[in-house]
C-alpha atoms as a PDB file:
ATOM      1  CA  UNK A   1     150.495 -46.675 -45.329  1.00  0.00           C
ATOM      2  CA  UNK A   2     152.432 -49.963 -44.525  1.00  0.00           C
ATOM      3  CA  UNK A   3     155.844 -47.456 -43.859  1.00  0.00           C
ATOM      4  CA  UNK A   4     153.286 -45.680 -40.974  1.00  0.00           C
ATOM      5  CA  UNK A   5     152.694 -49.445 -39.138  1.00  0.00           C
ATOM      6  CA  UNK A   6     155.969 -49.935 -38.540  1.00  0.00           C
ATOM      7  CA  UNK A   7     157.353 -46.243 -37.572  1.00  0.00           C
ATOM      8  CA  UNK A   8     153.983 -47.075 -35.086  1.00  0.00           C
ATOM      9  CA  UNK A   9     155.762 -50.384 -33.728  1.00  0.00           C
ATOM     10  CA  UNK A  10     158.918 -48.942 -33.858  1.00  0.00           C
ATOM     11  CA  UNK A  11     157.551 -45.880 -31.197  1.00  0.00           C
ATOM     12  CA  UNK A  12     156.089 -48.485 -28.857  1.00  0.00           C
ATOM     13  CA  UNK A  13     158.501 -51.654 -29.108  1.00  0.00           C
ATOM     14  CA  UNK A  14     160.998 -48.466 -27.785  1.00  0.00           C
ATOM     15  CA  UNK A  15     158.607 -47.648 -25.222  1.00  0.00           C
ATOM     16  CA  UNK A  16     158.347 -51.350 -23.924  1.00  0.00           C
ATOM     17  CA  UNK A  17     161.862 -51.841 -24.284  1.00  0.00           C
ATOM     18  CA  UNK A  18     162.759 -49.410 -21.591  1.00  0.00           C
ATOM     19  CA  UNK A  19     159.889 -50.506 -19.604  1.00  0.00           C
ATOM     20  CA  UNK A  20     160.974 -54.156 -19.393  1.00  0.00           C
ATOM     21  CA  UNK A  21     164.736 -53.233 -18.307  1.00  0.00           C
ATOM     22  CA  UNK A  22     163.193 -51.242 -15.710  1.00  0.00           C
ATOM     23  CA  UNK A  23     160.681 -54.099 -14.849  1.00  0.00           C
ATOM     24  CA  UNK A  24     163.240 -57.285 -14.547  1.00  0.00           C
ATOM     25  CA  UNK A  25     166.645 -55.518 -14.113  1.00  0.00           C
ATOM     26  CA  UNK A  26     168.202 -56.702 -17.304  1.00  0.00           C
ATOM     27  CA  UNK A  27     168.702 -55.626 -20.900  1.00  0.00           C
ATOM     28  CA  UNK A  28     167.109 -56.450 -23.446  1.00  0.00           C
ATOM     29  CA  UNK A  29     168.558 -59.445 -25.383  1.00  0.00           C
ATOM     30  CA  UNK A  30     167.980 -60.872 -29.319  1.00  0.00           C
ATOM     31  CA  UNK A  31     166.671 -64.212 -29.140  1.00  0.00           C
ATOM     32  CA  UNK A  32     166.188 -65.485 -32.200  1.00  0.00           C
ATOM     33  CA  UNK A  33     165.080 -63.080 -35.515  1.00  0.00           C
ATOM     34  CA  UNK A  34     161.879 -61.947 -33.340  1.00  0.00           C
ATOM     35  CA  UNK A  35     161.922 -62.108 -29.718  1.00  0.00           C
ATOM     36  CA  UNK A  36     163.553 -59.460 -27.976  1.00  0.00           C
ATOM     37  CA  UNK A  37     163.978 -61.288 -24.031  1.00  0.00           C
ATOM     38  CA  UNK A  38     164.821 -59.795 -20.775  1.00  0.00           C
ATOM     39  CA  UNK A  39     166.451 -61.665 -18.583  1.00  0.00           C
ATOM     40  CA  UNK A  40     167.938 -64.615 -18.281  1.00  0.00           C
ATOM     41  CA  UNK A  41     166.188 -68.646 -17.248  1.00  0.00           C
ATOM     42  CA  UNK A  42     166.430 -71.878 -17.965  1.00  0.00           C
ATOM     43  CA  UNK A  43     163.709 -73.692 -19.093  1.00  0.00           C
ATOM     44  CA  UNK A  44     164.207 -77.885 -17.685  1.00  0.00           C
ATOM     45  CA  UNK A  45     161.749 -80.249 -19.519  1.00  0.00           C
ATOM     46  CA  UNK A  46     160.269 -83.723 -18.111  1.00  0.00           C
ATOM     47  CA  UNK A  47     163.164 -85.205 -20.430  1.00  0.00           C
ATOM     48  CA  UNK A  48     165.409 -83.813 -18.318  1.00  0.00           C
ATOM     49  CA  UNK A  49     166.227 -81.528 -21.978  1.00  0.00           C
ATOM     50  CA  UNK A  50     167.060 -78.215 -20.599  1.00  0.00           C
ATOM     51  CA  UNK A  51     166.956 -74.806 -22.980  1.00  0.00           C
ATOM     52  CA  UNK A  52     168.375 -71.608 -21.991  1.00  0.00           C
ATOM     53  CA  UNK A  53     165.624 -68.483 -22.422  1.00  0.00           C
ATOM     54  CA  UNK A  54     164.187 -65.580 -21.203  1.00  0.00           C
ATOM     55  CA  UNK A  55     161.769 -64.717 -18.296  1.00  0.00           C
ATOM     56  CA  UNK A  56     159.430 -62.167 -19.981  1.00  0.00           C
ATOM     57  CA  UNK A  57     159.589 -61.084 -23.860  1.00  0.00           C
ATOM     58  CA  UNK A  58     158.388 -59.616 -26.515  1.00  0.00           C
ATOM     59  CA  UNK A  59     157.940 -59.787 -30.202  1.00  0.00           C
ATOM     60  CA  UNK A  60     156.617 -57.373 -32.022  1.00  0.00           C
ATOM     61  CA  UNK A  61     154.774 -59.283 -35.145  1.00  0.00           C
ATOM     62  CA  UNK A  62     152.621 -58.071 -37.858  1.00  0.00           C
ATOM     63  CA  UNK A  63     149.587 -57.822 -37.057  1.00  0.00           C
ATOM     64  CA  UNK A  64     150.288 -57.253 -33.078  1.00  0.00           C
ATOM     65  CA  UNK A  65     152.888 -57.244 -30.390  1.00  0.00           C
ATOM     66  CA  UNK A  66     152.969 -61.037 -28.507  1.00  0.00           C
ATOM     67  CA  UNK A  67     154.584 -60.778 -25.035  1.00  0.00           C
ATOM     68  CA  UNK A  68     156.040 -63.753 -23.231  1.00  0.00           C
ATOM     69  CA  UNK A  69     156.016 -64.437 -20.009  1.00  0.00           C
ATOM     70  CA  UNK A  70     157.780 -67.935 -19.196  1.00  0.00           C
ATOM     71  CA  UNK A  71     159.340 -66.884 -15.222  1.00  0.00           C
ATOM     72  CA  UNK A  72     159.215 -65.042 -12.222  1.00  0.00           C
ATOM     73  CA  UNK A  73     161.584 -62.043 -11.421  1.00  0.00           C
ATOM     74  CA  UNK A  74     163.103 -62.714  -7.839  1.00  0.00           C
ATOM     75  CA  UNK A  75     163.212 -59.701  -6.041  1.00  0.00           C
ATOM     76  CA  UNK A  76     165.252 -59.318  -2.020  1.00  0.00           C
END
């Protein structure tokens, strides 16, 4: 049963791959061991701290698939 889940996730996490590259004009990117990111930002803190990232995400975890969202895509 467990072995159908993740051919399941596998399907869509394709699906949403494709539809993110389409979506923010970038490929998909590791970030981390479970965020695939698209895109790329930098996030600048009140500390001045700054932290390179992603604008919009995904990771696909056990029980369901968490999307991120931390930017805007600029468009002309």
């Amino acid at each position: 049963m467990n072995n159908i889940a993740e051919e399941f996730k596998q399907k869509y996490a394709t699906v949403i791959i494709d539809m993110m590259e389409k979506a923010t004009n970038a490929k998909a990117k590791m970030w981390g061991t479970a965020i695939i990111g698209f895109g790329d930002s930098v996030l600048k803190y009140e500390s001045d701290r700054e932290l390179d990232w992603f604008i919009v995400g995904f990771s696909p975890r056990k029980q369901n698939f968490a999307f991120y969202i931390s930017g805007t895509v600029e468009k002309e």
